[in-house]
Protein backbone atom coordinates (compact mmCIF):
# COMPACT_ATOMS: atom_id res chain seq x y z
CA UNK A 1 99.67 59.30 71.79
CA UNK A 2 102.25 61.16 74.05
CA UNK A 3 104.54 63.78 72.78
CA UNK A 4 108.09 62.90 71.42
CA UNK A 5 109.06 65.04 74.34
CA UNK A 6 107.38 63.16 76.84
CA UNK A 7 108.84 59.32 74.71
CA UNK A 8 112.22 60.96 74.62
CA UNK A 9 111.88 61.61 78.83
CA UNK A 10 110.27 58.21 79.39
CA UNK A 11 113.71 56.06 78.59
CA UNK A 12 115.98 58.54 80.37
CA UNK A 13 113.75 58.38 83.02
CA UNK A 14 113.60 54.70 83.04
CA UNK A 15 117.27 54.03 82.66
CA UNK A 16 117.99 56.36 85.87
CA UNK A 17 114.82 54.42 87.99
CA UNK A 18 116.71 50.95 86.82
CA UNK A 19 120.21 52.25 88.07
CA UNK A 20 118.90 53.21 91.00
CA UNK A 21 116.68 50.15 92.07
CA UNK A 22 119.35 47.53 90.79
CA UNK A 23 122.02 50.15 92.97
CA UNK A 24 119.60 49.75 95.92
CA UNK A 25 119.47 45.93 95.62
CA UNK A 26 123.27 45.71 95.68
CA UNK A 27 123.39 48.19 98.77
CA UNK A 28 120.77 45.87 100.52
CA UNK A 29 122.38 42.25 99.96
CA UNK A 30 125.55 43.41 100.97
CA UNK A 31 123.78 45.03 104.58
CA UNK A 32 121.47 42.12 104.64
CA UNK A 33 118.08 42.18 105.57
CA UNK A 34 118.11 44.23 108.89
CA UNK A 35 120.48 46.91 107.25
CA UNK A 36 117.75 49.67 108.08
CA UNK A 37 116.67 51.17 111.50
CA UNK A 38 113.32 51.61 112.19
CA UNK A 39 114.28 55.20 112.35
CA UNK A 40 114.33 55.18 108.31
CA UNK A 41 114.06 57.60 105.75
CA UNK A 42 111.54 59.79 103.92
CA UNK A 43 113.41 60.94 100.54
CA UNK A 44 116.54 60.79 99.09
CA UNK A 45 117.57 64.43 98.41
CA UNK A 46 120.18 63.24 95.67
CA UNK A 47 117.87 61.82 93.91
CA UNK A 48 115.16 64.81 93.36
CA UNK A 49 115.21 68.65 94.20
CA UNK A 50 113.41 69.90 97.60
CA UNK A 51 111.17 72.66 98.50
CA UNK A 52 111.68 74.45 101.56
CA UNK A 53 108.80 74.98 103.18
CA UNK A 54 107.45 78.69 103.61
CA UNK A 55 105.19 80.11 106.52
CA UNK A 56 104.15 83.53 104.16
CA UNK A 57 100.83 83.09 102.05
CA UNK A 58 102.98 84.48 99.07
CA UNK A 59 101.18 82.51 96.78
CA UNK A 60 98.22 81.71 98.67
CA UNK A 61 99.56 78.80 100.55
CA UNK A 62 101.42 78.81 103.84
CA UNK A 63 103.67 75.55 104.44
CA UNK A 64 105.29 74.60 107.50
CA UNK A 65 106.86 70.69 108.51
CA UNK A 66 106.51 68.79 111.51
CA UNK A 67 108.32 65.67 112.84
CA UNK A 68 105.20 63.36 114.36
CA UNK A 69 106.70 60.67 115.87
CA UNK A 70 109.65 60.93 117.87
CA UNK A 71 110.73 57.04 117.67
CA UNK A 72 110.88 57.15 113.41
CA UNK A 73 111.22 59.74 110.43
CA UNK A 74 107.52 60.22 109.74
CA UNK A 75 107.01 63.96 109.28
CA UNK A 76 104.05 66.14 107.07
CA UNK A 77 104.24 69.16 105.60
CA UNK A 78 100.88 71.25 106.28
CA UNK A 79 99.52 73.35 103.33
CA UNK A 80 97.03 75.86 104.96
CA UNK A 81 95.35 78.10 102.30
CA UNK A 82 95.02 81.75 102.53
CA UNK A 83 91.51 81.23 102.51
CA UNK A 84 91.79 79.86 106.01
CA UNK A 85 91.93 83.63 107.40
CA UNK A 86 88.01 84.31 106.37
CA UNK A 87 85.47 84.99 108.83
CA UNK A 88 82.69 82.06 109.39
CA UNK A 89 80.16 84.41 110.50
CA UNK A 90 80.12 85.64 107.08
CA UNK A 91 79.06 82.53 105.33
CA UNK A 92 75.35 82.67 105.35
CA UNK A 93 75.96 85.64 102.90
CA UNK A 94 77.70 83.31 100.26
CA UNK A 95 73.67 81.99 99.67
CA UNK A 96 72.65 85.51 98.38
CA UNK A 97 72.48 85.54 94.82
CA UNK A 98 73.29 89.27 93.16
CA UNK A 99 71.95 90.03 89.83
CA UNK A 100 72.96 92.24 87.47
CA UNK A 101 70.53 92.23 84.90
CA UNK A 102 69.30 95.39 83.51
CA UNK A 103 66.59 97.02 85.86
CA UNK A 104 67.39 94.82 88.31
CA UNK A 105 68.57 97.90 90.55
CA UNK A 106 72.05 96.47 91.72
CA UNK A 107 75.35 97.64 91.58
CA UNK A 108 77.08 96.02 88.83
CA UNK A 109 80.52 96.82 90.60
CA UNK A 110 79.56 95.17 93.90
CA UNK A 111 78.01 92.11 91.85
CA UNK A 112 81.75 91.60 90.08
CA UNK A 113 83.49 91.28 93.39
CA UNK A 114 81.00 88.91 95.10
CA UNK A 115 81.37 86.81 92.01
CA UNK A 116 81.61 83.44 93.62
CA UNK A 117 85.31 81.56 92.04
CA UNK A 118 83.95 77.97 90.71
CA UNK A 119 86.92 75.99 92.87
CA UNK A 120 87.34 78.49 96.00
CA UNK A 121 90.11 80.24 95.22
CA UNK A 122 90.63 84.06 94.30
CA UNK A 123 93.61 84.76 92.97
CA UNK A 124 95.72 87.98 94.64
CA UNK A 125 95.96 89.26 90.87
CA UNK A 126 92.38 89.40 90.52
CA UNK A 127 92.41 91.15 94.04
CA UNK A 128 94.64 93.55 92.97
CA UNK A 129 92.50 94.39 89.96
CA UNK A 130 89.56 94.62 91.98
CA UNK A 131 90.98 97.32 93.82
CA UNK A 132 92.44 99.14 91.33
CA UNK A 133 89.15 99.73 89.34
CA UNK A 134 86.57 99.90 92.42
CA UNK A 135 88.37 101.34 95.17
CA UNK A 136 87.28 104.85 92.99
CA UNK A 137 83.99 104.24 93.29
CA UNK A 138 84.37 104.25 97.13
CA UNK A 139 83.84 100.42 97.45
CA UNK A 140 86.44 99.16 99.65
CA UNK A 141 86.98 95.88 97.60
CA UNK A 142 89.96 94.33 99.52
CA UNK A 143 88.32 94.06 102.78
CA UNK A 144 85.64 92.78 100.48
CA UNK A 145 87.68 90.12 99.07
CA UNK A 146 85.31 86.60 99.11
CA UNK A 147 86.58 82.54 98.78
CA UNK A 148 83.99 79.56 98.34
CA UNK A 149 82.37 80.22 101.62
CA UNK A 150 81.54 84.15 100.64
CA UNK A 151 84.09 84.78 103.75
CA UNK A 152 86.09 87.85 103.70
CA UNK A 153 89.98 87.16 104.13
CA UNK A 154 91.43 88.89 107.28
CA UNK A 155 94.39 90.53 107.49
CA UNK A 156 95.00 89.38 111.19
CA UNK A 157 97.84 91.20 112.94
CA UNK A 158 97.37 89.58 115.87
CA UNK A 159 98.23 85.95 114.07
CA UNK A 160 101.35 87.06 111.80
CA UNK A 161 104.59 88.02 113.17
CA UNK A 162 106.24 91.40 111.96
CA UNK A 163 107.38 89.08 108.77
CA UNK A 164 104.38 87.93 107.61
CA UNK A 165 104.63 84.78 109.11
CA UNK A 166 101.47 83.06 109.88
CA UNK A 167 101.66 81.60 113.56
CA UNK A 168 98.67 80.16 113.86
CA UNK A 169 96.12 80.28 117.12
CA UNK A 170 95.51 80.83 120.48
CA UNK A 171 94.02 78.88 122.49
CA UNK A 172 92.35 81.60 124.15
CA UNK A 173 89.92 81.53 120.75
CA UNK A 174 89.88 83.51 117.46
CA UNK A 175 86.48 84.02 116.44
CA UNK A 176 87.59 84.95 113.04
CA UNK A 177 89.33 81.57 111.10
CA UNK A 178 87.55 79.49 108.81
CA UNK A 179 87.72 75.48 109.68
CA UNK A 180 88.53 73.69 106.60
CA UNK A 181 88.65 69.89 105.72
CA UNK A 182 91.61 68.07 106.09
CA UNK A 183 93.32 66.04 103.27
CA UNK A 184 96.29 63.35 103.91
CA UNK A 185 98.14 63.17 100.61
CA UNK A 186 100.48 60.30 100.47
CA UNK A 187 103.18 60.87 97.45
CA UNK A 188 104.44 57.72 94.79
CA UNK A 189 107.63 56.70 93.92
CA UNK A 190 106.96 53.48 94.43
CA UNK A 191 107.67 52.85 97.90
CA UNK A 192 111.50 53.37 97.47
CA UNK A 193 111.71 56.92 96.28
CA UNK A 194 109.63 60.01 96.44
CA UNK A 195 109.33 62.42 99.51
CA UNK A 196 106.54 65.00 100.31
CA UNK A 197 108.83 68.22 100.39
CA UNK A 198 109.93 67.13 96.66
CA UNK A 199 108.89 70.02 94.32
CA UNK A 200 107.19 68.60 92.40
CA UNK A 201 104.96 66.86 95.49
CA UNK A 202 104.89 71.05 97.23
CA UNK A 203 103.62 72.15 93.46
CA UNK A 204 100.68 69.32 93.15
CA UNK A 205 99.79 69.81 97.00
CA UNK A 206 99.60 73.78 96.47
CA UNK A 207 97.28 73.28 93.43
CA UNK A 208 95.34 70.69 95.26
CA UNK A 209 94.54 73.15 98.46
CA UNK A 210 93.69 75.91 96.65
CA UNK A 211 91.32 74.14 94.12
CA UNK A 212 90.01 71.67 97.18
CA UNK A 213 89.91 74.85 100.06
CA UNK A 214 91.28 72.20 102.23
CA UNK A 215 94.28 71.76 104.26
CA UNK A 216 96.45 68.87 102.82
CA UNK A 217 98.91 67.46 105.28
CA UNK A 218 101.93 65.34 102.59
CA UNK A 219 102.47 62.88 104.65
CA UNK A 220 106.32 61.75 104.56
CA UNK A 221 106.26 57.64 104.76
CA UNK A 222 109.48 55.58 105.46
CA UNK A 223 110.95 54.39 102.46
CA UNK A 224 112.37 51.05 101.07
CA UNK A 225 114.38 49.00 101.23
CA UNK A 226 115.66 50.57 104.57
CA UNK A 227 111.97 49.81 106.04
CA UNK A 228 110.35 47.31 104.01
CA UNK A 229 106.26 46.54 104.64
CA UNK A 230 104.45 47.14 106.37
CA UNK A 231 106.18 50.62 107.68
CA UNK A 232 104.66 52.77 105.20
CA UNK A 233 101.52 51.28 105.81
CA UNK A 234 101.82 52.20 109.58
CA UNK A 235 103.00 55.35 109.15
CA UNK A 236 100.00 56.42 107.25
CA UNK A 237 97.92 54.77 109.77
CA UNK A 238 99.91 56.95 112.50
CA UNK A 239 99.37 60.41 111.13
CA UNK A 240 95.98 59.47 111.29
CA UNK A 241 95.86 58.83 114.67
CA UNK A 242 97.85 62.08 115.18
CA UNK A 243 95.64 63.96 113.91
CA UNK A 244 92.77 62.49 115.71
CA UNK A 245 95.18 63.70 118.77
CA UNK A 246 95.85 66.85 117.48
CA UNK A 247 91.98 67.24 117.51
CA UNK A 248 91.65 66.64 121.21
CA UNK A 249 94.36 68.36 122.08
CA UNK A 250 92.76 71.62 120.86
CA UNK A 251 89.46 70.87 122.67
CA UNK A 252 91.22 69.99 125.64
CA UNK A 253 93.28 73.33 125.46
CA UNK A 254 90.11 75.75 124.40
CA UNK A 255 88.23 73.83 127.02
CA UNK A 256 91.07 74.95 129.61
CA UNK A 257 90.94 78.64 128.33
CA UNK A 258 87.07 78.48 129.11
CA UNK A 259 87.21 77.65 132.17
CA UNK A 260 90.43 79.79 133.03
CA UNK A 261 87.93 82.81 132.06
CA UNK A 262 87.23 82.60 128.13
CA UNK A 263 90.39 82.69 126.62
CA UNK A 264 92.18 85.68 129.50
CA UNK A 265 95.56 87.07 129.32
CA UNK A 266 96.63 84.87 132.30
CA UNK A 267 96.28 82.06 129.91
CA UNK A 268 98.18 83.70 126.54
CA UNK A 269 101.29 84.85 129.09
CA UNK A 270 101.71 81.16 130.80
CA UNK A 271 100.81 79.55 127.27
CA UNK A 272 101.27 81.12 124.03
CA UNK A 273 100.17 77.74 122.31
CA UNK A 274 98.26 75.58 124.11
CA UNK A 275 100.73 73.04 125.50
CA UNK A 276 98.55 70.65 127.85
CA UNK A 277 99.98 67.52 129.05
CA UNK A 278 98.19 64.12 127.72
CA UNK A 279 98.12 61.01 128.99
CA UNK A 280 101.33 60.33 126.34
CA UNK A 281 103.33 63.04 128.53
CA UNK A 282 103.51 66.59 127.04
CA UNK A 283 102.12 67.38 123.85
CA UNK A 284 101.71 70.44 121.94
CA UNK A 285 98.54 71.78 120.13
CA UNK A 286 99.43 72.31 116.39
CA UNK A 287 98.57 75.88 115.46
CA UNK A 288 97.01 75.79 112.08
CA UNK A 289 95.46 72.78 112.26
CA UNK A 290 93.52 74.04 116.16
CA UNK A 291 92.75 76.85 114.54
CA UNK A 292 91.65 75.44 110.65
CA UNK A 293 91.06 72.00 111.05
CA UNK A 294 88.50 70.36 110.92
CA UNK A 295 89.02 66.91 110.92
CA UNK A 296 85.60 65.37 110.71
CA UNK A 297 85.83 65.56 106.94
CA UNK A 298 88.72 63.93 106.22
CA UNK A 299 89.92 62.91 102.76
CA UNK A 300 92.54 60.38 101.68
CA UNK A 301 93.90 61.02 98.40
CA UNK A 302 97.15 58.44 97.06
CA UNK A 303 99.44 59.08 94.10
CA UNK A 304 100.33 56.31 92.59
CA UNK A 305 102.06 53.46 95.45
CA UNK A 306 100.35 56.10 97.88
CA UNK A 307 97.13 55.17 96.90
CA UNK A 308 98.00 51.64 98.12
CA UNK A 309 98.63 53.29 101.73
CA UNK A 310 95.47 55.17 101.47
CA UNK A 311 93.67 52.58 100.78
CA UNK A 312 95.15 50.98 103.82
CA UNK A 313 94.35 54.02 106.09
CA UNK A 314 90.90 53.75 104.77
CA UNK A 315 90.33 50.17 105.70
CA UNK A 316 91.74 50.71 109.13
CA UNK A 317 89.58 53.69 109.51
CA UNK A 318 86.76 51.73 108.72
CA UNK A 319 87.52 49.15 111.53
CA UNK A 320 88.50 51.66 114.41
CA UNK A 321 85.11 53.26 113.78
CA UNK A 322 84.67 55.43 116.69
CA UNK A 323 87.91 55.71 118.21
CA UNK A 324 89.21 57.68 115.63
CA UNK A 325 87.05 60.43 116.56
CA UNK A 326 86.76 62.96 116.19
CA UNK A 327 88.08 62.35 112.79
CA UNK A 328 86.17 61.06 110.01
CA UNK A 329 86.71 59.73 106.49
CA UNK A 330 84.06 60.94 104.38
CA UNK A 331 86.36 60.16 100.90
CA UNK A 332 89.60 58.70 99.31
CA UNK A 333 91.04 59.29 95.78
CA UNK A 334 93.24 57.03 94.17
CA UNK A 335 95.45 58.23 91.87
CA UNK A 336 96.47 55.54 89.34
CA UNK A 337 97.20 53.01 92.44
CA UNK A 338 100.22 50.75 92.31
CA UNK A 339 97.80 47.78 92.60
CA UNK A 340 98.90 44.43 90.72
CA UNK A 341 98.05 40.36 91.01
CA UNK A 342 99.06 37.36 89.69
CA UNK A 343 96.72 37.14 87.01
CA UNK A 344 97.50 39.86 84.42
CA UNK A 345 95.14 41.98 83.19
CA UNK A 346 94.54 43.24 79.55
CA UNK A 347 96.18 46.08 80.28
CA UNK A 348 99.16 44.28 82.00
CA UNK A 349 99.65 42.25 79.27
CA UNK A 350 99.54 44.93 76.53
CA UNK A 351 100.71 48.11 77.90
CA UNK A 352 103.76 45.76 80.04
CA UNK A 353 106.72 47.79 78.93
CA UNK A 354 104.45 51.40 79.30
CA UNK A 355 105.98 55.05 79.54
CA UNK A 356 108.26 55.82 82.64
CA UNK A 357 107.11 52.73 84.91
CA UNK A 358 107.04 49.55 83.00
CA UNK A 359 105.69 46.12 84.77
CA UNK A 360 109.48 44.57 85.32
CA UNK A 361 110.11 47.47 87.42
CA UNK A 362 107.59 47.88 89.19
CA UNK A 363 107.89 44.51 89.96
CA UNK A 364 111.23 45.34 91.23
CA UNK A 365 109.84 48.01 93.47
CA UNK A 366 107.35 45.48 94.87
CA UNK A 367 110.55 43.56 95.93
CA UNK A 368 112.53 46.22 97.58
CA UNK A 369 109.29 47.04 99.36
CA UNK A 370 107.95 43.15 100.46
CA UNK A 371 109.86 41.52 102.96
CA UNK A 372 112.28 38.92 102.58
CA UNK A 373 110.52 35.93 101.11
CA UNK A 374 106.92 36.78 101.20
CA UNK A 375 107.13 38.38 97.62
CA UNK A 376 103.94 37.72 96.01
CA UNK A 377 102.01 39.63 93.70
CA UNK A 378 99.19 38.35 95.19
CA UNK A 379 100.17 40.09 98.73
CA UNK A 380 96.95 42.06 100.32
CA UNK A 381 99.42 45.52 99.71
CA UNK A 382 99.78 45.22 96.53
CA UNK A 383 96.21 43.32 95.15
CA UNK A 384 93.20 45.06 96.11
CA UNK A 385 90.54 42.08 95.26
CA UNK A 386 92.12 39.27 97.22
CA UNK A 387 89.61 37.48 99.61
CA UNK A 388 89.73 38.00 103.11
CA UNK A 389 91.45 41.18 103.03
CA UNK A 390 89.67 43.52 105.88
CA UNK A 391 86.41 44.87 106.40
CA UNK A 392 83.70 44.40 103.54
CA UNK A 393 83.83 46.92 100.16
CA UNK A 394 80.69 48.10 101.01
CA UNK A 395 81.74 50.22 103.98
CA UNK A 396 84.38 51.62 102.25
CA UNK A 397 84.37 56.00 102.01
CA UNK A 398 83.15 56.89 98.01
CA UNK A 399 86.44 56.65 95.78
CA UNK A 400 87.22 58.34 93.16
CA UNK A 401 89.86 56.17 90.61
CA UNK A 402 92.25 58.36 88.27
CA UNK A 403 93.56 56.21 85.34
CA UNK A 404 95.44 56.93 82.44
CA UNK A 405 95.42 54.95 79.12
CA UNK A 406 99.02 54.56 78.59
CA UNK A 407 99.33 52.64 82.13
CA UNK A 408 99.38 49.19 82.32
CA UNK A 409 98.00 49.10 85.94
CA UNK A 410 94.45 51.10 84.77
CA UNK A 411 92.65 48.01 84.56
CA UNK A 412 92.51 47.02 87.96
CA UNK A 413 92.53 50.24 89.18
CA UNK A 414 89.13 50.00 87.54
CA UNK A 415 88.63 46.70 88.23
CA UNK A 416 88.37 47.82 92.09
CA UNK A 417 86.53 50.81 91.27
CA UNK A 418 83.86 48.50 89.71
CA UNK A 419 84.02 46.05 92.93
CA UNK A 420 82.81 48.68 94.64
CA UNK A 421 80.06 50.32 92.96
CA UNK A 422 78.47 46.46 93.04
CA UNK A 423 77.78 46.90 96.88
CA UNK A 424 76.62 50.82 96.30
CA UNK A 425 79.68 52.84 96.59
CA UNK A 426 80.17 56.03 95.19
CA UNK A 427 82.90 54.98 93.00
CA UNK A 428 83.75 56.94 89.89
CA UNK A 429 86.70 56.54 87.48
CA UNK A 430 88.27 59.31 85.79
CA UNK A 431 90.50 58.04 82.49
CA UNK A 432 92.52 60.86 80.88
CA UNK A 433 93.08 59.92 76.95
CA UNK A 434 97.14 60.50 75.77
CA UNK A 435 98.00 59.87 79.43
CA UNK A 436 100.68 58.11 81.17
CA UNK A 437 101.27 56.91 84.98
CA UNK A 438 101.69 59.90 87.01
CA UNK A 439 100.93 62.33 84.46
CA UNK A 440 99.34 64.51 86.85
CA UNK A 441 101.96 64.22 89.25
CA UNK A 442 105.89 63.95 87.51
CA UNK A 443 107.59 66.49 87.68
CA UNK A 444 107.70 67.57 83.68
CA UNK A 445 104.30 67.31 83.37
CA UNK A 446 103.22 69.08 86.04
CA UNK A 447 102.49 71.93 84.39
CA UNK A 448 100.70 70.42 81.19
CA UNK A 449 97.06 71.06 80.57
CA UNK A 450 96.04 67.99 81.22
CA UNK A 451 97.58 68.08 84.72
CA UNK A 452 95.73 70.90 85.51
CA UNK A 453 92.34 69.12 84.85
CA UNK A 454 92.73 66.58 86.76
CA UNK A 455 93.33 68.41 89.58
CA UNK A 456 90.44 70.51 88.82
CA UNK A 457 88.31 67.22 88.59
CA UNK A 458 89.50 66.13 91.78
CA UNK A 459 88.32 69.35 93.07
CA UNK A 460 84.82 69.06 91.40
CA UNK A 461 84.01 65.62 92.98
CA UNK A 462 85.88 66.10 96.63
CA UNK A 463 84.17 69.12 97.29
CA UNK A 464 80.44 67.21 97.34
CA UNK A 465 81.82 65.16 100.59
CA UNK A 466 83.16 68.65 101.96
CA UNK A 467 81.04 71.08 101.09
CA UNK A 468 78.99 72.10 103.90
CA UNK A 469 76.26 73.14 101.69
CA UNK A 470 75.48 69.99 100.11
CA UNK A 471 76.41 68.59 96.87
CA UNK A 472 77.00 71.46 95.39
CA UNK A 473 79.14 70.14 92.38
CA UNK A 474 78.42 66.46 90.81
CA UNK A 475 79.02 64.88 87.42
């Protein structure tokens, strides 16, 4: 069972959610139902504390935010690990195996630092370490210092300003930057609260790209009841697309600095970043992601009503086919989805009035987010198993489903995830014992154990889509 702690935070944290909704009700009957532009929102800083985002790789993650689209409020929040900065043409070496058995005539010293971290990340502690005890021996152990890929992590003046700040690219071509995967994380709070700068959202994201070694773009929806469905549904839909623009964008822009002489200084003085007019107007080439990115393995991964969007984006994906290119989907996770229908499941029925988000509201949610009479629980956003409802299961991306046992939406969570391992799709559930809804994602339990090993788990399974060496990690 959950910790008295964790009971005691449940009904203050339910009160406040009811207060809230029933306020946001109120506020919307007395606008009616056009009160919100399509400009809308993406959080409600008076509701939750904000995270500023930070270009330095103080703690192994750069963030920076962008506004997307200039007609509504979607914006993302990029989260480029350090690890980006390692050198490609070093990766071959990360296949080389070191022993240090006795006799075996290698140096025990060198073998420690080309250790290979299980989830890709090397901690600057460690780093510091290794220099302390090897730099003695003459074994320059910084420049040395290896990620997943056995890369070594640059120091690049020429891509940080005097303040550490990491700028990015030039179009004229770096030789020396890693291209990672890209992740879109879509944040819960049920359609009508939540925001991807929240800290809580900036803490899971940072443990999720240094575990994953990918670049996770939070993705900042329009909420309800301002914009009401299907608006955060399109909005996911639309970073996708950006980023499938963002992509040619870059290969327009290195293609230009080809044939302008590979990348000359004619081309850094008239443009320091790439800006190349589409046939949209003018567009700018995002840094980090022209110089990291790599977009053709793509991963959706939804917390909570998020995983309803990604499994939207995934759908839509699936139908667009080629024109998304170059991006691909190669895998979704769904982190206890916000799925429901009008026949309860065992778990509705006996977990109804769960820990933090009980069915009646939820239910509530669902109403703030549905339009104006087309409530139905039944609606092809909120139940996943409906008939008709878009391209066939079996060309869905693998999915991995996190559940918890104290959440009365777990069993059709799994209920989907068994749908789709009938027509052959990788489709693995993960169900954490003790837990409750978001317990890998709320703020106070952040921090707990448990959320620690989910996020590891996540790691272990995403990485055998990403991993350009095969499935090198399976259950």
């Amino acid at each position: 069972m959950p910790s008295v702690a964790v009971k005691l935070y449940s009904v203050f944290f339910k009160f406040m959610l009811k207060h809230r909704l029933q306020s946001r009700i109120q506020i919307d009957d007395t606008n009616g139902p056009n009160n919100g532009s399509s400009f809308g929102i993406t959080s409600r800083p008076n509701e939750e504390s904000i995270t500023a985002a930070n270009p330095l790789f103080t703690d192994g993650v750069a963030t920076k935010d962008l506004h997307v689209d200039p007609a509504t409020s979607v914006s993302i929040r990029i989260f480029l690990p350090e690890t980006c900065l390692g050198s490609p043409d070093l990766e071959s070496k990360s296949r080389v195996r070191v022993s240090t058995r006795p006799g075996s005539g290698s140096d025990p010293n060198q073998a420690l630092i080309l250790r290979r971290n299980s989830y890709g990340y090397c901690t600057t502690d460690s780093v510091i370490e290794n220099q302390k005890n090897y730099n003695k021996n003459g074994f320059n152990s910084f420049n040395h210092r290896r990620n997943s890929y056995g890369c070594n992590v640059v120091d690049d003046l020429g891509l940080k300003s005097e303040n550490g700040v990491y700028r990015g690219y030039n179009p004229a071509g770096r030789k020396n930057c890693r291209k990672l995967p890209v992740m879109l994380q879509f944040h819960g709070g049920g359609f009508v609260s939540g925001s991807n700068d929240s800290t809580a959202n900036d803490l899971f994201c940072r443990r999720i790209a240094k575990l994953c070694d990918v670049i996770v773009l939070a993705v900042g929806y329009r909420l309800a009841p301002e914009n009401r469905y299907p608006a955060a549904f399109e909005d996911g839909l639309k970073v996708l697309h950006w980023l499938a623009k963002q992509a040619n964008l870059a290969e327009c822009s290195k293609s230009a600095g080809s044939r302008r002489g590979g990348g000359g200084a004619d081309l850094r003085k008239s443009d320091a970043y790439g800006h190349i007019a589409d046939a949209f107007g003018a567009s700018l080439v995002e840094p980090w992601l022209a110089a990291h990115g790599d977009p053709s393995r793509c991963v959706l991964l939804g917390v909570s009503c998020g995983g309803n969007i990604a499994d939207y984006v995934a759908r839509k994906a699936v139908e667009e086919g080629k024109l998304l290119d170059p991006v691909k989907v190669v895998a979704r996770v769904l982190m206890y989805p916000f799925f429901l229908g009008s026949v309860p499941t065992h778990s509705e029925i006996k977990l109804a009035n769960s820990y933090f988000y009980d069915k009646a509201l939820c239910t509530l949610a669902w109403k703030l987010f549905l339009p104006e009479g087309e409530f139905d629980l039944d609606h092809p956003a909120a139940n996943p198993l409906i008939p008709g409802r878009g391209p066939p299961l079996k060309w869905m991306p693998p999915t991995l489903t996190v559940v918890a046992e104290h959440d009365w939406m777990r069993d059709r969570a799994i209920a989907y995830s068994e749908e789709l391992r009938k027509v052959n799709v990788d489709a693995p559930v993960l169900e954490y014992k003790d837990a409750v809804h978001e317990f890998a994602t709320l703020d106070m339990l952040l921090k707990t154990p448990q959320a620690q090993a989910c996020a590891e788990d996540i790691a272990i399974w995403v990485k055998k889509y990403i991993s350009l060496r095969g499935h090198e990690f399976s259950y």
